[in-house]
C-alpha atoms as a PDB file:
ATOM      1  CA  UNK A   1       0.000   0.000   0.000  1.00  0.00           C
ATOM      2  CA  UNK A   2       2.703   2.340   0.660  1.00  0.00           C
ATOM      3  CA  UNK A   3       4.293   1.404  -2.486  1.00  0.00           C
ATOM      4  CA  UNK A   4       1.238   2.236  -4.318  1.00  0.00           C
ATOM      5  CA  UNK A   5       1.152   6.049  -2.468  1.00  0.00           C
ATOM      6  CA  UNK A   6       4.250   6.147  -3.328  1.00  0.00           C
ATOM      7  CA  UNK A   7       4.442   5.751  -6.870  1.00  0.00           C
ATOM      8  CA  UNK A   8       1.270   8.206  -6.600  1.00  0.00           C
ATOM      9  CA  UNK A   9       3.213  10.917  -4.994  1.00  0.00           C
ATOM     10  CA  UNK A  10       6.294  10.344  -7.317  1.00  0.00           C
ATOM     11  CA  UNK A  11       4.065  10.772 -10.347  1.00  0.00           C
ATOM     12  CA  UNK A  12       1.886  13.911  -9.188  1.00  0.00           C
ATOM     13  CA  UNK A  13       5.691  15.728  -8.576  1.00  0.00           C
ATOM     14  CA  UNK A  14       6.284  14.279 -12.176  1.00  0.00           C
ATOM     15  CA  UNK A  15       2.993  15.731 -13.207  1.00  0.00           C
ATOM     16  CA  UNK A  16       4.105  19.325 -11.335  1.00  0.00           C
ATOM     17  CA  UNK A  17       7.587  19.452 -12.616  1.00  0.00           C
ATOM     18  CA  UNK A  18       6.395  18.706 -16.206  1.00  0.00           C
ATOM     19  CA  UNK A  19       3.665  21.643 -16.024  1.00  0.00           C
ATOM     20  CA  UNK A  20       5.932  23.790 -14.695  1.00  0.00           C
ATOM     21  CA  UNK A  21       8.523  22.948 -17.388  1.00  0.00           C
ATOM     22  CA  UNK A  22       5.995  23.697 -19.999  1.00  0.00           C
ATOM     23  CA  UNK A  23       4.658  26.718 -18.379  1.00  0.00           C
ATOM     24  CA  UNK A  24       8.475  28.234 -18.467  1.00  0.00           C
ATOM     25  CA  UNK A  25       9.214  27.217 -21.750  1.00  0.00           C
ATOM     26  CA  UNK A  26       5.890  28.258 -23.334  1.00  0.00           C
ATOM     27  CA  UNK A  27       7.096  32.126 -24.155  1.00  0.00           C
ATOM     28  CA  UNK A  28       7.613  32.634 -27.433  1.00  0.00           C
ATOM     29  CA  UNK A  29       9.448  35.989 -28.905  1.00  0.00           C
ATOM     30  CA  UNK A  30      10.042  36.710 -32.383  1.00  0.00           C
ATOM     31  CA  UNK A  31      10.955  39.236 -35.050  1.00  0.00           C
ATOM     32  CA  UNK A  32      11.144  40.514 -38.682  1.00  0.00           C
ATOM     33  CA  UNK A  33      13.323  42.700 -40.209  1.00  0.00           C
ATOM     34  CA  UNK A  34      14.420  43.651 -44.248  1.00  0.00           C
ATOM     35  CA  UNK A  35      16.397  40.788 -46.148  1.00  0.00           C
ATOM     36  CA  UNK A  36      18.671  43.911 -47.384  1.00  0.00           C
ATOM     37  CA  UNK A  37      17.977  48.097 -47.247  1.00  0.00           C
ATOM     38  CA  UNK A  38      20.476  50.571 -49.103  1.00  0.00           C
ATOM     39  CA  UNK A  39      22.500  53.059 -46.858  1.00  0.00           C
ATOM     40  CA  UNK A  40      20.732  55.625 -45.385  1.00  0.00           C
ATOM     41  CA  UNK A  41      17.522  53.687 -45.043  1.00  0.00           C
ATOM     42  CA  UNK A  42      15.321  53.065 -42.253  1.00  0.00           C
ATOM     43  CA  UNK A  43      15.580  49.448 -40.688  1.00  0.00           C
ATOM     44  CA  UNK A  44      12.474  48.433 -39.095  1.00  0.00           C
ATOM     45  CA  UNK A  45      12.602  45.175 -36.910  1.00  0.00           C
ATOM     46  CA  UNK A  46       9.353  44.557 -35.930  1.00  0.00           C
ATOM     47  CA  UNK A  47       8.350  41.605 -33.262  1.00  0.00           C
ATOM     48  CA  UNK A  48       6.246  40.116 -31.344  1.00  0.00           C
ATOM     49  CA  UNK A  49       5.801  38.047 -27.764  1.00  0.00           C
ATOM     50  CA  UNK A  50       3.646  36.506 -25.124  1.00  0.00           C
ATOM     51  CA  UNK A  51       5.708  37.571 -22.583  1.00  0.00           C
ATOM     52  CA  UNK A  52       3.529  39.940 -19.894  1.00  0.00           C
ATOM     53  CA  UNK A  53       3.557  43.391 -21.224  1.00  0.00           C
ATOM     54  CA  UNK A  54       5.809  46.230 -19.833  1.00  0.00           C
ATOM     55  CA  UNK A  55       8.611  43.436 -19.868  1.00  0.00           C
ATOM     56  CA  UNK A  56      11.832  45.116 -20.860  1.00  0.00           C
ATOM     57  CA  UNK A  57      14.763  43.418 -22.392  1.00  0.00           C
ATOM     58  CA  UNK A  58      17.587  44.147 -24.930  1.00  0.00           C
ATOM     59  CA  UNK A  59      18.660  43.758 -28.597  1.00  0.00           C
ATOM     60  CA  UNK A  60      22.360  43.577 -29.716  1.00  0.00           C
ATOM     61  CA  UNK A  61      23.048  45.017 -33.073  1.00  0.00           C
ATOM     62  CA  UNK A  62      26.645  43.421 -34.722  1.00  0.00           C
ATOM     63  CA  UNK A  63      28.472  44.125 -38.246  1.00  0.00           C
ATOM     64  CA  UNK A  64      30.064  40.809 -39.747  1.00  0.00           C
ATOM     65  CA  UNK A  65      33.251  41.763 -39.893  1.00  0.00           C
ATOM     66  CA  UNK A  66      35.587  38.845 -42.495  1.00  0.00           C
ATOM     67  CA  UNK A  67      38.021  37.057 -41.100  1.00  0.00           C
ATOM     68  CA  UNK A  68      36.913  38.458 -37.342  1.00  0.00           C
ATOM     69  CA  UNK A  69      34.834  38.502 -34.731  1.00  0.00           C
ATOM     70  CA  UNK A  70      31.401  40.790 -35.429  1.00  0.00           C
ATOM     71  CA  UNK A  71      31.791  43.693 -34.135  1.00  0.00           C
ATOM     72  CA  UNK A  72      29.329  45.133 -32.038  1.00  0.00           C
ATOM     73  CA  UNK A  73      27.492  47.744 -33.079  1.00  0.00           C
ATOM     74  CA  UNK A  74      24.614  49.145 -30.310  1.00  0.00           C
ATOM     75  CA  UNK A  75      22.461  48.018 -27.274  1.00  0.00           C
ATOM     76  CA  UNK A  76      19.460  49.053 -27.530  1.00  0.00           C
ATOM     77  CA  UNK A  77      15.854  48.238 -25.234  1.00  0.00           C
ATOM     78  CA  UNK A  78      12.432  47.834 -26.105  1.00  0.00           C
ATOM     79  CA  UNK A  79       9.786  47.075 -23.872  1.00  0.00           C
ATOM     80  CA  UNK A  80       6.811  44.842 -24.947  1.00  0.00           C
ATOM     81  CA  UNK A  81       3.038  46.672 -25.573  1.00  0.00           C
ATOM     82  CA  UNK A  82      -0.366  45.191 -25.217  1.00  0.00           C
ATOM     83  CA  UNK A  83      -1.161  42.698 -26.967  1.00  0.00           C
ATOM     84  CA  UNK A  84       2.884  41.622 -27.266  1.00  0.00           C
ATOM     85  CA  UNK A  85       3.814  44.079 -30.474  1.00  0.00           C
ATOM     86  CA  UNK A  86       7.420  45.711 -29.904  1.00  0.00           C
ATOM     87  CA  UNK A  87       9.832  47.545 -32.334  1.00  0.00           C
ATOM     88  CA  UNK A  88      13.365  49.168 -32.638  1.00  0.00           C
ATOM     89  CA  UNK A  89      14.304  51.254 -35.930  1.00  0.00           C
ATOM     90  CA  UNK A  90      17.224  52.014 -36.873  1.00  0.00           C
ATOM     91  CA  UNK A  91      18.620  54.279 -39.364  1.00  0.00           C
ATOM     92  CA  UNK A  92      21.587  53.302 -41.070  1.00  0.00           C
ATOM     93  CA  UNK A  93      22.616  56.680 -42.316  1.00  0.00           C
ATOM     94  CA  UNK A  94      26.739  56.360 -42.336  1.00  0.00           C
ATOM     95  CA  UNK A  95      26.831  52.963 -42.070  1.00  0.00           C
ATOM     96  CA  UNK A  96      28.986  51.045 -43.628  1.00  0.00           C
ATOM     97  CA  UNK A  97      28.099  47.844 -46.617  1.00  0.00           C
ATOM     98  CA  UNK A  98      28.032  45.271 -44.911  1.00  0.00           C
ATOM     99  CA  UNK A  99      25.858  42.134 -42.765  1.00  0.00           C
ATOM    100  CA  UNK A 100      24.769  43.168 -39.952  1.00  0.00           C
ATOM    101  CA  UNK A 101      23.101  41.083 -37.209  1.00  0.00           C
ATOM    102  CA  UNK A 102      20.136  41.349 -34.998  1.00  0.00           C
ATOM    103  CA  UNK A 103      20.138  39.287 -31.308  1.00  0.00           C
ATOM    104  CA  UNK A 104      18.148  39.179 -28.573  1.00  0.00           C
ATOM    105  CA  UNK A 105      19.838  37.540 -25.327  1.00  0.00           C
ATOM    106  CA  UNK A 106      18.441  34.981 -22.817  1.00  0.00           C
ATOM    107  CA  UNK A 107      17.222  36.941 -19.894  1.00  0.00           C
ATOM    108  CA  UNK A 108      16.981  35.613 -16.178  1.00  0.00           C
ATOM    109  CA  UNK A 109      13.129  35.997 -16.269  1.00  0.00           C
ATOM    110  CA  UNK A 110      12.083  34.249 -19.161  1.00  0.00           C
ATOM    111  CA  UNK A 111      12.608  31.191 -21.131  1.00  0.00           C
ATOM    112  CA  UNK A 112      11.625  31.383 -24.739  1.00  0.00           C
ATOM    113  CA  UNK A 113      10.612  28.649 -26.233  1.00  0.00           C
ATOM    114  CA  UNK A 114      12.294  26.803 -29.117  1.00  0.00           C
ATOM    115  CA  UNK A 115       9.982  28.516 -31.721  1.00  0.00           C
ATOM    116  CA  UNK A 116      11.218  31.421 -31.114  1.00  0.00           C
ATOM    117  CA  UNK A 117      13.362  33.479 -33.622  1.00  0.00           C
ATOM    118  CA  UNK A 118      15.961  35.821 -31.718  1.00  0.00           C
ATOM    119  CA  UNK A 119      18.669  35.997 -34.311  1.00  0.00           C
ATOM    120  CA  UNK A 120      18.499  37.142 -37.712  1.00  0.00           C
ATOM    121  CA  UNK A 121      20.505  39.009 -40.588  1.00  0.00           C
ATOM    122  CA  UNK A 122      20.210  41.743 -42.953  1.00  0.00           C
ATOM    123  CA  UNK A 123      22.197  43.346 -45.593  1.00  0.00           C
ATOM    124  CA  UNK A 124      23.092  47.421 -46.030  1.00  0.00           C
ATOM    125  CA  UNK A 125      24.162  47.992 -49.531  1.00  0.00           C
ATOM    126  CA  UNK A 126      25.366  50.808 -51.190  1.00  0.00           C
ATOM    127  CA  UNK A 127      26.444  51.269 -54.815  1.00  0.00           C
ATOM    128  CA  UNK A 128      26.354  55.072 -55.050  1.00  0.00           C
ATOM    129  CA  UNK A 129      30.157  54.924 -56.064  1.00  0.00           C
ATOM    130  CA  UNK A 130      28.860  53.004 -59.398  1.00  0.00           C
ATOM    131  CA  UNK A 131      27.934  56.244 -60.974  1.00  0.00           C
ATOM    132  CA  UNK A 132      29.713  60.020 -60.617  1.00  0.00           C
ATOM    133  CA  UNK A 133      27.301  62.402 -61.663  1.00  0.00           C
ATOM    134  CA  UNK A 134      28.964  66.043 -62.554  1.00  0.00           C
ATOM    135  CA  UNK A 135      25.908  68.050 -63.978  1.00  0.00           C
ATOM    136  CA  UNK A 136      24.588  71.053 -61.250  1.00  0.00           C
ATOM    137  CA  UNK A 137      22.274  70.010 -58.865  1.00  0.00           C
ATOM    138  CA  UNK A 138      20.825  73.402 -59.380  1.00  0.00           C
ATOM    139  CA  UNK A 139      19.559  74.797 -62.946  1.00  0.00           C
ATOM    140  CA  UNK A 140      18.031  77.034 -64.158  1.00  0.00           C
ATOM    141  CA  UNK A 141      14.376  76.446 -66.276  1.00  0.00           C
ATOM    142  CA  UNK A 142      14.750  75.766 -70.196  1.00  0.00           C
ATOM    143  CA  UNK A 143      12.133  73.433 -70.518  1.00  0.00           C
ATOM    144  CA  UNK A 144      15.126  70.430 -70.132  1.00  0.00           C
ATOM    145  CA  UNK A 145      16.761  69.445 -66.906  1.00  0.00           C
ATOM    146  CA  UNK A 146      20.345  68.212 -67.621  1.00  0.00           C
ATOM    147  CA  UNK A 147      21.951  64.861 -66.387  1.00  0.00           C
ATOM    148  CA  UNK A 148      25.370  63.977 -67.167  1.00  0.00           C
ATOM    149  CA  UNK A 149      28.506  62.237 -65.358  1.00  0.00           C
ATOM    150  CA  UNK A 150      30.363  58.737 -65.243  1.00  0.00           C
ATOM    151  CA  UNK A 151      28.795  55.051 -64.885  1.00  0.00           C
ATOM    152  CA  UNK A 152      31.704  53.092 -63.633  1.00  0.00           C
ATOM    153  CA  UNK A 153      30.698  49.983 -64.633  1.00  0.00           C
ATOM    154  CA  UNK A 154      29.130  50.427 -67.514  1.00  0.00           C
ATOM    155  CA  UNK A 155      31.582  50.780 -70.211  1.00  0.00           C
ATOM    156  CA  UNK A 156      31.502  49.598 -73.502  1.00  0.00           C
ATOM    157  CA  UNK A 157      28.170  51.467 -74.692  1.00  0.00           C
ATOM    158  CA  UNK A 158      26.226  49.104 -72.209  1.00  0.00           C
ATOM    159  CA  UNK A 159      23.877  52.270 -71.422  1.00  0.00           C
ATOM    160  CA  UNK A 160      22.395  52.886 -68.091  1.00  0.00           C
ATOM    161  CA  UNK A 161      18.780  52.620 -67.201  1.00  0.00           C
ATOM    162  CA  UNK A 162      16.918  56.242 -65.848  1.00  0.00           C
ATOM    163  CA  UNK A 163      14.130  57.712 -64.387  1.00  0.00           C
ATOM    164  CA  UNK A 164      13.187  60.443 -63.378  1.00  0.00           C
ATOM    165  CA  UNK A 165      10.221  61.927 -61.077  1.00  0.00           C
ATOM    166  CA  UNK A 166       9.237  65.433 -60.074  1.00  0.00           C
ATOM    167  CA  UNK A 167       6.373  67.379 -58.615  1.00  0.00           C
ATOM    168  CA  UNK A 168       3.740  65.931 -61.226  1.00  0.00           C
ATOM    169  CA  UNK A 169       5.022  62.435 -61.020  1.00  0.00           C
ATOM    170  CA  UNK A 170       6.935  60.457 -63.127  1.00  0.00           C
ATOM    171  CA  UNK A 171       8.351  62.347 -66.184  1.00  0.00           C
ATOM    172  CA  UNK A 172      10.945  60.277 -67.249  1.00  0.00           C
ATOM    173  CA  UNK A 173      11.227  56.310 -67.864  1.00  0.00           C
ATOM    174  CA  UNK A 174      12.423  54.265 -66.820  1.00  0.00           C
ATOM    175  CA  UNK A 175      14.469  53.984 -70.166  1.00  0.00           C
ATOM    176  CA  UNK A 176      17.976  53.488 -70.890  1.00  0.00           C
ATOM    177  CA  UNK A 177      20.390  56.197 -71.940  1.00  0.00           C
ATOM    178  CA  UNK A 178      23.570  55.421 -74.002  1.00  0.00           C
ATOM    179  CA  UNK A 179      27.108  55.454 -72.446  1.00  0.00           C
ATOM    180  CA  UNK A 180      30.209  55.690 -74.391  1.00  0.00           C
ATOM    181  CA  UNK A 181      33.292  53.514 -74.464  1.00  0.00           C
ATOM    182  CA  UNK A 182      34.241  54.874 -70.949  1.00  0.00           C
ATOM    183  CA  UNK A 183      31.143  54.816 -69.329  1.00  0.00           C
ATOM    184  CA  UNK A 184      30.416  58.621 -69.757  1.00  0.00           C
ATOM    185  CA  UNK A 185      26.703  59.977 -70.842  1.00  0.00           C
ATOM    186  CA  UNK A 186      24.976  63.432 -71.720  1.00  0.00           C
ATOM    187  CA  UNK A 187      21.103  63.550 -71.689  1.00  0.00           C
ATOM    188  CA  UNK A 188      18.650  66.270 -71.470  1.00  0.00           C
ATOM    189  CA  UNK A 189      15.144  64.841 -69.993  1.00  0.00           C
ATOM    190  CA  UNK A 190      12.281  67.419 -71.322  1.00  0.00           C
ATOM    191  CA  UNK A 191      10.204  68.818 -68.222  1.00  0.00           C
ATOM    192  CA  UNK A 192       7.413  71.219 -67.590  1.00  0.00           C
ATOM    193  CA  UNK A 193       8.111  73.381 -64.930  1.00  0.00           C
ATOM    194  CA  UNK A 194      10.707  74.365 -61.856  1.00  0.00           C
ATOM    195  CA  UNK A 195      10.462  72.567 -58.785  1.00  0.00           C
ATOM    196  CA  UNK A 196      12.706  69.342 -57.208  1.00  0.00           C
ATOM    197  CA  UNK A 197      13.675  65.954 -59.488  1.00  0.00           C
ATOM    198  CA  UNK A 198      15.051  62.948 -58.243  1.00  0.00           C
ATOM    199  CA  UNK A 199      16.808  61.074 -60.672  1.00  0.00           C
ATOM    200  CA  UNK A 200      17.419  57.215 -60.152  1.00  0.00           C
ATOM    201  CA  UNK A 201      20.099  55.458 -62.140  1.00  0.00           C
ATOM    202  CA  UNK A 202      19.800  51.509 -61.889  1.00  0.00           C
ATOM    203  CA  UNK A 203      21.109  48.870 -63.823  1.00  0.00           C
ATOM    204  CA  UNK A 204      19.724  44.802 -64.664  1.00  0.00           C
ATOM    205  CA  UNK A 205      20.757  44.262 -60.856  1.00  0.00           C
ATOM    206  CA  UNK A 206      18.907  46.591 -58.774  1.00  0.00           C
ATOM    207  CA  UNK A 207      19.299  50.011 -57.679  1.00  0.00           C
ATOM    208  CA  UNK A 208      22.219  51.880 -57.760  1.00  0.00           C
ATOM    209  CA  UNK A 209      21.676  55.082 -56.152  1.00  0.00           C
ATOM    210  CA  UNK A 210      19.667  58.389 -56.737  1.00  0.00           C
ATOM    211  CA  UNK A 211      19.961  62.272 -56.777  1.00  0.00           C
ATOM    212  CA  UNK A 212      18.375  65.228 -56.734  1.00  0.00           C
ATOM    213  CA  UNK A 213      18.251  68.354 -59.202  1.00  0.00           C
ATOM    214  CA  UNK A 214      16.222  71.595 -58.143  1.00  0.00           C
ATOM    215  CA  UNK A 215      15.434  73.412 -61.541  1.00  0.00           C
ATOM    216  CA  UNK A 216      14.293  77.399 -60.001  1.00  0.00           C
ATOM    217  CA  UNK A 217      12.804  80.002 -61.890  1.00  0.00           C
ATOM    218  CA  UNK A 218      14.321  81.752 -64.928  1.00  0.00           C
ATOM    219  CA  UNK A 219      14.118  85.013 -64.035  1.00  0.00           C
ATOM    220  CA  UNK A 220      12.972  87.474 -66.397  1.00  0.00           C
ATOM    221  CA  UNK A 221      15.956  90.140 -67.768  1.00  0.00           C
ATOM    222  CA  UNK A 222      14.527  93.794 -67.518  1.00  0.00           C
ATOM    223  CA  UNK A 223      15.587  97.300 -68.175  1.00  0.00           C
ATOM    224  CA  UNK A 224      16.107  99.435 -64.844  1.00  0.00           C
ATOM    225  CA  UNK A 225      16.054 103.125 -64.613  1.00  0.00           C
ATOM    226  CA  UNK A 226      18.595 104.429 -62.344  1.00  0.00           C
ATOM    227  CA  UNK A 227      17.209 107.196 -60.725  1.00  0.00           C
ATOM    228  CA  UNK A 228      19.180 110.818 -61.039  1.00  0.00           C
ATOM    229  CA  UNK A 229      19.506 114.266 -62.400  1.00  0.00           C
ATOM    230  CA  UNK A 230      20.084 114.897 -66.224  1.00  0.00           C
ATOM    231  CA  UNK A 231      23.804 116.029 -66.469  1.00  0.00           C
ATOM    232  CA  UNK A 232      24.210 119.915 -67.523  1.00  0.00           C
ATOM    233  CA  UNK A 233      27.059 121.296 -69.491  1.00  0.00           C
ATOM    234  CA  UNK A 234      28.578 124.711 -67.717  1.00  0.00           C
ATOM    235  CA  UNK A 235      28.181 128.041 -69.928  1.00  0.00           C
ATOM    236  CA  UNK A 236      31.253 128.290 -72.102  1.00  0.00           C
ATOM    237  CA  UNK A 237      33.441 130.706 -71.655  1.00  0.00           C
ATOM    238  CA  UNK A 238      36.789 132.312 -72.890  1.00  0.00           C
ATOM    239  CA  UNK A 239      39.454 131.139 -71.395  1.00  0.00           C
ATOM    240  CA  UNK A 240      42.438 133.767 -70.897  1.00  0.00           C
ATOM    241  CA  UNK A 241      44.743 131.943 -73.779  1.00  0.00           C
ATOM    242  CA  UNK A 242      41.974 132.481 -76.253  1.00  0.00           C
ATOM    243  CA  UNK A 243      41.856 137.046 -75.342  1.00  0.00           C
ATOM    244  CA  UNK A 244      45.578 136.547 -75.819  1.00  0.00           C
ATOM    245  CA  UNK A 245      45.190 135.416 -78.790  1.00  0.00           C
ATOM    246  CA  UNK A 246      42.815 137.738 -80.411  1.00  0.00           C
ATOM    247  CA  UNK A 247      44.838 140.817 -78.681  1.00  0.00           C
ATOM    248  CA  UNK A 248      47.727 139.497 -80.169  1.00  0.00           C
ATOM    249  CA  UNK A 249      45.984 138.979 -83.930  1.00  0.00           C
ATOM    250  CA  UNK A 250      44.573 142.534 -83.631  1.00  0.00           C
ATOM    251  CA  UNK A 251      47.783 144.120 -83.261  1.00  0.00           C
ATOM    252  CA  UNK A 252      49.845 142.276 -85.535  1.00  0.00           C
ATOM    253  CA  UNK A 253      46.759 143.497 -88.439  1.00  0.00           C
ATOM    254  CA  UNK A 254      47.499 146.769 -86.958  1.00  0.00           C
ATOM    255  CA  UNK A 255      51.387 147.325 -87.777  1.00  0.00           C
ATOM    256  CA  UNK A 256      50.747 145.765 -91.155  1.00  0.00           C
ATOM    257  CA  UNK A 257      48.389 148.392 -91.846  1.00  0.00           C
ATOM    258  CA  UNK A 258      50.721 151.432 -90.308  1.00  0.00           C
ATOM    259  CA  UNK A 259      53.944 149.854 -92.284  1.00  0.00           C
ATOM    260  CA  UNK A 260      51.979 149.935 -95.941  1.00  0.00           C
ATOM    261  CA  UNK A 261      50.987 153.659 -95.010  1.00  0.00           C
ATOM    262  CA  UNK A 262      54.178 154.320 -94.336  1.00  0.00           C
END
């Protein structure tokens, strides 16, 4: 008989130790964030969690770094909201191209359960050095806006693929323009009106970066009336050279006169 409670007591602390097991292990925490974003983008990593709400914890942020150790890059906190949402943004203005990596640590108050996801990668590109362009951001209104410069990597005539949006929409492409031997190009995109263009320049890959033109005003040329007196000329006059002479005239006439008398 004592067996038998036995066994019964052994099996209800089974019973207890298995709930509470399952009780620990049944929080759950996970995230999303972009496969890749191009410098200067905003990363959004958006979770979720059953933990209790209010609960606190921390992310780590690293950089793959090859041939090393990731480097770490920020610790930041987020606290989860009703109904388990959370978030952390980041914006990767100045970063460099690279893989980064997200992680969220154990903590001492919570288990998470093996469904969880708290480790994930992403990708910051940039390919902005692909293409130099050296027309002015700024121009004037002619009815064109101007885009030249150098595509790197696309020599050979391979062209590069543009378009180009302002305050009415798209006015441009996307379309390919041609590039020369070196990769240079020239092209004058026809708009209506002033106001602020970006112009992407991609390629059969993706995206490789974007810029803006602001096209002002051409301001009108006018005549302008500087305001003032008419200039006067002084009353002539006889300066004492000129009474010289004339004295000296009339009496020269005068001995030629007295000598023939004579």
């Amino acid at each position: 008989m004592k067996n038998v409670q036995l066994l019964r007591v052994a099996a209800l602390v089974c019973l207890g130790l298995l709930f509470c097991t399952t009780a620990v292990s049944a929080y759950q925490i996970s995230f999303t964030v972009p496969e890749s974003v191009k410098v200067g983008q905003t990363v959004v990593v958006q979770g979720e969690s059953n933990i209790p709400s209010g609960f606190t914890t921390q992310l780590y942020l690293y950089r793959e770094v090859p041939n090393f150790q990731p480097k770490q890059i920020s610790v930041d906190e987020f606290t989860i909201q009703e109904g388990g949402d959370w978030q952390v943004v980041y914006d990767t203005t100045g970063w460099q191209k690279a893989t980064y990596k997200i992680e969220i640590p154990k903590n001492s108050q919570y288990s998470y359960g093996s469904d969880s996801v708290t480790l994930k990668t992403f990708v910051v590109w940039d390919r902005s050095d692909e293409v130099e362009v050296t027309s002015p951001k700024t121009q004037s209104y002619d009815g064109t806006l101007d885009i030249a410069g150098k595509a790197v990597k696309r020599t050979g005539g391979a062209g590069i693929n543009v378009a180009v949006s302002g305050p009415s929409g798209v006015v441009f492409g996307p379309a390919y323009i041609p590039t020369d031997a070196e990769g240079l190009f020239s092209y004058e995109v026809p708009i209506s009106g002033p106001g602020t263009y970006t112009v992407a320049f991609s390629d059969e890959d993706d995206l490789i970066t974007t810029t803006e033109v602001t096209i002002t005003e051409n301001p009108a040329i006018t005549a302008t009336t500087v305001p003032g007196t008419a200039a006067t000329l002084p009353p002539a006059t006889e300066s004492p050279l000129s009474v010289l002479s004339v004295l000296a005239g009339t009496a020269a006439s005068a001995a030629l006169v007295l000598k023939r008398r004579e």
